[in-house]
Protein backbone atom coordinates (compact mmCIF):
# COMPACT_ATOMS: atom_id res chain seq x y z
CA UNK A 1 0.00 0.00 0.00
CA UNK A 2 1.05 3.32 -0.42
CA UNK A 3 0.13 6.68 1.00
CA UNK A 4 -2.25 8.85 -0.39
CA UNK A 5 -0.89 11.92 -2.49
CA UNK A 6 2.80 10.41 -2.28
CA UNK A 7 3.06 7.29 -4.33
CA UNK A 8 5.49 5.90 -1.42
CA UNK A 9 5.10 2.98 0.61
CA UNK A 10 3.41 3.10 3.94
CA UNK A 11 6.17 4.59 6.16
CA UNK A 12 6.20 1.61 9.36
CA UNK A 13 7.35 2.49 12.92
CA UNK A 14 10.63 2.05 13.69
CA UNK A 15 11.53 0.29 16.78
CA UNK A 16 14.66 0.06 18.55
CA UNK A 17 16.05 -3.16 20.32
CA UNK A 18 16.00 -3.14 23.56
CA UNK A 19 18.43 -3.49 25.95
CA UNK A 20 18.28 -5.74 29.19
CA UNK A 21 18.76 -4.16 32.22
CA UNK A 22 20.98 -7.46 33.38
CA UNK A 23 24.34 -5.91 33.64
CA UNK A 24 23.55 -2.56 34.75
CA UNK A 25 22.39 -4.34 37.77
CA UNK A 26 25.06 -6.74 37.89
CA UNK A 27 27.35 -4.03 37.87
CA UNK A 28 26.22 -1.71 40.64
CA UNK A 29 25.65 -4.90 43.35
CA UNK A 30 29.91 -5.74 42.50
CA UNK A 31 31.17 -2.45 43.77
CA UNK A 32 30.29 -3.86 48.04
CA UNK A 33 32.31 -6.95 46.43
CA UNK A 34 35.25 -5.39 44.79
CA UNK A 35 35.22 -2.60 47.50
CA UNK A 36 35.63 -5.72 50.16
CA UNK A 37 38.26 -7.69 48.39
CA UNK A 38 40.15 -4.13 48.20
CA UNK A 39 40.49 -3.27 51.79
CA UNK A 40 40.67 -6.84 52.97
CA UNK A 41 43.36 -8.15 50.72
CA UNK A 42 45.39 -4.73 51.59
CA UNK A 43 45.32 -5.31 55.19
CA UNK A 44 45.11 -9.27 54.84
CA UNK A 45 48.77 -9.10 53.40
CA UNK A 46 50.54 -6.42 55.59
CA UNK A 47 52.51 -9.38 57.32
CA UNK A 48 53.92 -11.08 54.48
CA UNK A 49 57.50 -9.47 54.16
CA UNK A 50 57.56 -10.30 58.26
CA UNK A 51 59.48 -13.25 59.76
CA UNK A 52 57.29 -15.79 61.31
CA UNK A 53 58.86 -14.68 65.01
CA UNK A 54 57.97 -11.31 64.73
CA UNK A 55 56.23 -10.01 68.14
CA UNK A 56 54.39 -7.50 65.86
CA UNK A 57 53.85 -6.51 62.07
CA UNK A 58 51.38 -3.85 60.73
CA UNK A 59 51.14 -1.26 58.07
CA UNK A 60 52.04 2.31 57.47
CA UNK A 61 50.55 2.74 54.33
CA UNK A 62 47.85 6.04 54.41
CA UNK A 63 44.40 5.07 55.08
CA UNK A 64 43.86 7.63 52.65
CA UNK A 65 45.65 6.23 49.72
CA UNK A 66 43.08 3.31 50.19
CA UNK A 67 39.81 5.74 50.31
CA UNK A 68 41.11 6.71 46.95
CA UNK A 69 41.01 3.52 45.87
CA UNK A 70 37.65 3.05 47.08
CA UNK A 71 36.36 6.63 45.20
CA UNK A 72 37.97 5.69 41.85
CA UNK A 73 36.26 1.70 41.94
CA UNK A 74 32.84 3.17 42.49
CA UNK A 75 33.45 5.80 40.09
CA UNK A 76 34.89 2.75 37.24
CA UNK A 77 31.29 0.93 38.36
CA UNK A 78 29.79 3.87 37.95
CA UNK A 79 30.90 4.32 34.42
CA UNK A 80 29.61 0.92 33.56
CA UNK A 81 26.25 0.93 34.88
CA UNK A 82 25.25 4.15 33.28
CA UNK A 83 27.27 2.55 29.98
CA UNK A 84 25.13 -0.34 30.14
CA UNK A 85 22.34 0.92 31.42
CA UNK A 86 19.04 1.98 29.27
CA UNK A 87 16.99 4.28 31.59
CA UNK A 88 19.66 7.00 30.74
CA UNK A 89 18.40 9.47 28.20
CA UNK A 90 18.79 12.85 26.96
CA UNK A 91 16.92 14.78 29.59
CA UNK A 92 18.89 17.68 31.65
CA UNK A 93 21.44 16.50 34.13
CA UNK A 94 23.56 17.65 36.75
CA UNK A 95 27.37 18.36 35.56
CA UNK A 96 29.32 15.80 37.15
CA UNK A 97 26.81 13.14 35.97
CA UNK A 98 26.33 14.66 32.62
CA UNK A 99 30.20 14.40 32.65
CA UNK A 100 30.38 11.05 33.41
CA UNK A 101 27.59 9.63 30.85
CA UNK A 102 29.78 11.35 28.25
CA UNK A 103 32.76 9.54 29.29
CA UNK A 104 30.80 6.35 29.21
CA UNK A 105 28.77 6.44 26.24
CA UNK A 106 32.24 7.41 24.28
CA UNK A 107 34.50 4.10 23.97
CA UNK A 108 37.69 6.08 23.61
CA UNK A 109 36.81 7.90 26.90
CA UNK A 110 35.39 5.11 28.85
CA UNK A 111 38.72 2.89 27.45
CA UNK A 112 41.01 5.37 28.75
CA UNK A 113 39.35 6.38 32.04
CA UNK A 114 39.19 2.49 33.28
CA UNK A 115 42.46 2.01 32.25
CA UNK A 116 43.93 4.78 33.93
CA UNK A 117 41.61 4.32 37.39
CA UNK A 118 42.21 0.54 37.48
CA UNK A 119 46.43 1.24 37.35
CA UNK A 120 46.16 4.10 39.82
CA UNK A 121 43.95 1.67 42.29
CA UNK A 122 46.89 -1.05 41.67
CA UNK A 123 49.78 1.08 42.62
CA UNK A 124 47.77 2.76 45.37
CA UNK A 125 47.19 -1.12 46.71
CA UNK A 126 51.11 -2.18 46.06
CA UNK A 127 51.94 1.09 47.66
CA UNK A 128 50.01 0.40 51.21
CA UNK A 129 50.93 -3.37 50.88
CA UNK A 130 54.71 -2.71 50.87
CA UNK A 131 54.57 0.03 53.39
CA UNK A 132 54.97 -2.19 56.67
CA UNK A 133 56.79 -2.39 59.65
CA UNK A 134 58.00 -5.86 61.89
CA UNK A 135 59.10 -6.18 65.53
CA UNK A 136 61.00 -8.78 66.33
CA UNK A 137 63.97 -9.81 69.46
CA UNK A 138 66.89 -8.86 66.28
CA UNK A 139 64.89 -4.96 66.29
CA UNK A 140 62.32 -3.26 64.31
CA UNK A 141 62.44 -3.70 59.75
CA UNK A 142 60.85 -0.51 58.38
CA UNK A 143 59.55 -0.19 54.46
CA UNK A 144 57.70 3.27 54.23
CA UNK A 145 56.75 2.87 50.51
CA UNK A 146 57.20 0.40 47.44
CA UNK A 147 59.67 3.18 46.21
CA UNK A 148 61.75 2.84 49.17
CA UNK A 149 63.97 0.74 50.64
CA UNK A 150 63.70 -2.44 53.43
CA UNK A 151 65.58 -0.87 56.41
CA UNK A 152 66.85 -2.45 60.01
CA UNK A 153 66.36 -0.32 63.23
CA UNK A 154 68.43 -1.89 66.22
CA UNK A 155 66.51 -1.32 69.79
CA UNK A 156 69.51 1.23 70.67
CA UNK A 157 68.41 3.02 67.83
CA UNK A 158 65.07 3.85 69.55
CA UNK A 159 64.92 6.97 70.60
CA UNK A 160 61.23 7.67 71.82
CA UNK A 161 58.22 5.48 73.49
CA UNK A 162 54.79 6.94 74.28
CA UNK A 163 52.35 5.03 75.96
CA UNK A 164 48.65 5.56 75.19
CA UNK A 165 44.91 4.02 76.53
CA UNK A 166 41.80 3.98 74.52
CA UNK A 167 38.16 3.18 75.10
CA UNK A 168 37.16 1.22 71.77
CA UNK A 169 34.55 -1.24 70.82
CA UNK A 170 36.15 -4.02 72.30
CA UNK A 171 36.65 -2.84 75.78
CA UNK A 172 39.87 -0.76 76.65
CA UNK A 173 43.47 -0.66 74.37
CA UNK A 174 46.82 -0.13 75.50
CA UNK A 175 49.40 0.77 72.93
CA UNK A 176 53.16 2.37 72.30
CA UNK A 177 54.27 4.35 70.00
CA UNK A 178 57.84 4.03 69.24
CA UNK A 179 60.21 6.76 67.35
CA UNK A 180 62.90 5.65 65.18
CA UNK A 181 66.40 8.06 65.00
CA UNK A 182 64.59 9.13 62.03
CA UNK A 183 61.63 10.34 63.03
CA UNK A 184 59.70 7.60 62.05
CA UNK A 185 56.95 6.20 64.54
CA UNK A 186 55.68 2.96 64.95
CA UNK A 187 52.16 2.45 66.43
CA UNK A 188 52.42 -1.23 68.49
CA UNK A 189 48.62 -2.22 69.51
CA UNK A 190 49.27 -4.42 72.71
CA UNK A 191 47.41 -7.33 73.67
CA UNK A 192 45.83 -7.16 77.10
CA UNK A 193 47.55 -9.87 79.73
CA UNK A 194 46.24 -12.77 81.33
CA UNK A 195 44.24 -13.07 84.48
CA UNK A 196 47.46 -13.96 86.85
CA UNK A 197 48.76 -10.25 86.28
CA UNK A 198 51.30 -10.56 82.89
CA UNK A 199 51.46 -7.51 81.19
CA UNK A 200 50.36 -9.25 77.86
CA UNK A 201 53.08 -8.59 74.86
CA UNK A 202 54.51 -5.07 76.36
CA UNK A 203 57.29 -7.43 78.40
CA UNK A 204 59.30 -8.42 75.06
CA UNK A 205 59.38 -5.09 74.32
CA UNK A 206 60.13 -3.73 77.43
CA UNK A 207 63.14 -5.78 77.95
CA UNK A 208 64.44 -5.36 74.64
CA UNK A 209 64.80 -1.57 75.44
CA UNK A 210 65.98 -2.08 79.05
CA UNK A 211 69.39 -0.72 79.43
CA UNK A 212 68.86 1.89 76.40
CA UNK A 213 68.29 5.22 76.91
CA UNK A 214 65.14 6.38 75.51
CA UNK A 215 62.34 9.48 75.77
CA UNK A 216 59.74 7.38 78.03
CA UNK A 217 56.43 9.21 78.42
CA UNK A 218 52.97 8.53 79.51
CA UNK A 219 49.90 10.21 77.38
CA UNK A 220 47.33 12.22 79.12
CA UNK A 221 45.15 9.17 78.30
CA UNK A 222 47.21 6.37 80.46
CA UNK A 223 44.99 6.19 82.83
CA UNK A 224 42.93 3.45 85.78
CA UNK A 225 39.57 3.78 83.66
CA UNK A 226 41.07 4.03 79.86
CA UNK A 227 43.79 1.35 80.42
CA UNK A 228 43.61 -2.76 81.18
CA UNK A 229 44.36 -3.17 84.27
CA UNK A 230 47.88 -4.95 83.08
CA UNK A 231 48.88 -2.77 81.20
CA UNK A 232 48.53 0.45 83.40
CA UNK A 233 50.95 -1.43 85.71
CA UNK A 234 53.35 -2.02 82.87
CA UNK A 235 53.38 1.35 81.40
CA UNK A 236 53.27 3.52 84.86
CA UNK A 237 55.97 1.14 86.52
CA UNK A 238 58.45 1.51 83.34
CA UNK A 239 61.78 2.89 84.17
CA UNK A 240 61.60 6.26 83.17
């Protein structure tokens, strides 16, 4: 048939395919997943340059380098929901998102912003994984950054401890903080004692620095309600 006055075919609606809403979805419920295996294989690994005798290992990577991380792997999920997604049209946005559905909808941009959000979220992750620190009887191994370089701290070469207390989810914390001759500080999280009176994992540590002179000081928080009870012994009845 044709239409009237025109001679031309019947013009017939043109539909568009649709798209499934499937991995729009899929991709907003990973970022709690990929945002978990982030910080927990960060922190998971912070002992494995330690010796299996150390009395203590932990990090001193920035907590911050790891919340930018977390901002640039929801912004990456972000970019492929609304690429994926069908429920984004033309209608008036705000900048920043109109911004990002650019970046999405455009394979060179969305390419090149992954890429360059999923190597800075690497390095930031190698970064805090080979900042660490391990206290053992032989003295304290420092790494501040993957760019630097494994370094040995003898317990003569301690120069500062500063007790502290806290009040924290778990009942009351005791910890030292201890300054290398370079200014660096190491925060030691002590474990509470047993019910006879020991003063939990502060002894090895205390008698590796007996005999050396050191800055001893107590924080204004070392006190009978902030402290366990084993601890508050230790650190008030350390030779100062």
């Amino acid at each position: 048939m044709t239409e009237p006055g025109t001679g031309l075919p019947d013009a017939k609606p043109q539909r568009s395919g649709s798209r499934s809403p499937v991995p729009a979805v899929a991709f907003a419920l990973l970022a709690p997943f990929a945002i978990a295996a982030y910080m927990t294989s960060a922190t998971a690994l912070e002992t494995f340059w330690c010796a299996t005798d150390s009395w203590k290992s932990g990090t001193l990577g920035s907590v911050a380098s790891l919340q930018v991380g977390v901002f640039l792997i929801v912004l990456c999920v972000a970019i492929l929901v609304i690429r994926t997604s069908t429920r984004i049209g033309e209608r008036k946005l705000s900048p920043a998102f109109a911004l990002l559905r650019t970046i999405a909808k455009n394979d060179y941009y969305c390419v090149t912003t992954m890429l360059y959000c999923l190597l800075v979220i690497a390095a930031l992750w190698v970064n805090y994984w080979q900042s660490y620190y391990c206290v053992g009887r032989p003295g304290i191994v420092v790494r501040t950054s993957i760019v630097a370089t494994p370094r040995s701290w003898r317990w003569d070469e301690v120069t500062a401890v500063r007790a502290r207390c806290a009040i924290a989810k778990s009942g009351l914390e005791g910890s030292l903080t201890i300054t290398l001759g370079d200014g660096t500080t190491i925060p030691l999280k002590l474990k509470s004692g047993t019910p006879d009176g020991a003063p939990g994992d502060v002894g090895p540590i205390q008698a590796a620095l007996a005999g050396h002179r050191i800055d001893y000081a107590l924080a204004p928080s070392v006190t009978q309600s902030t402290c366990p009870p084993d601890l508050y012994r230790a650190f008030t009845a350390w030779p100062r």
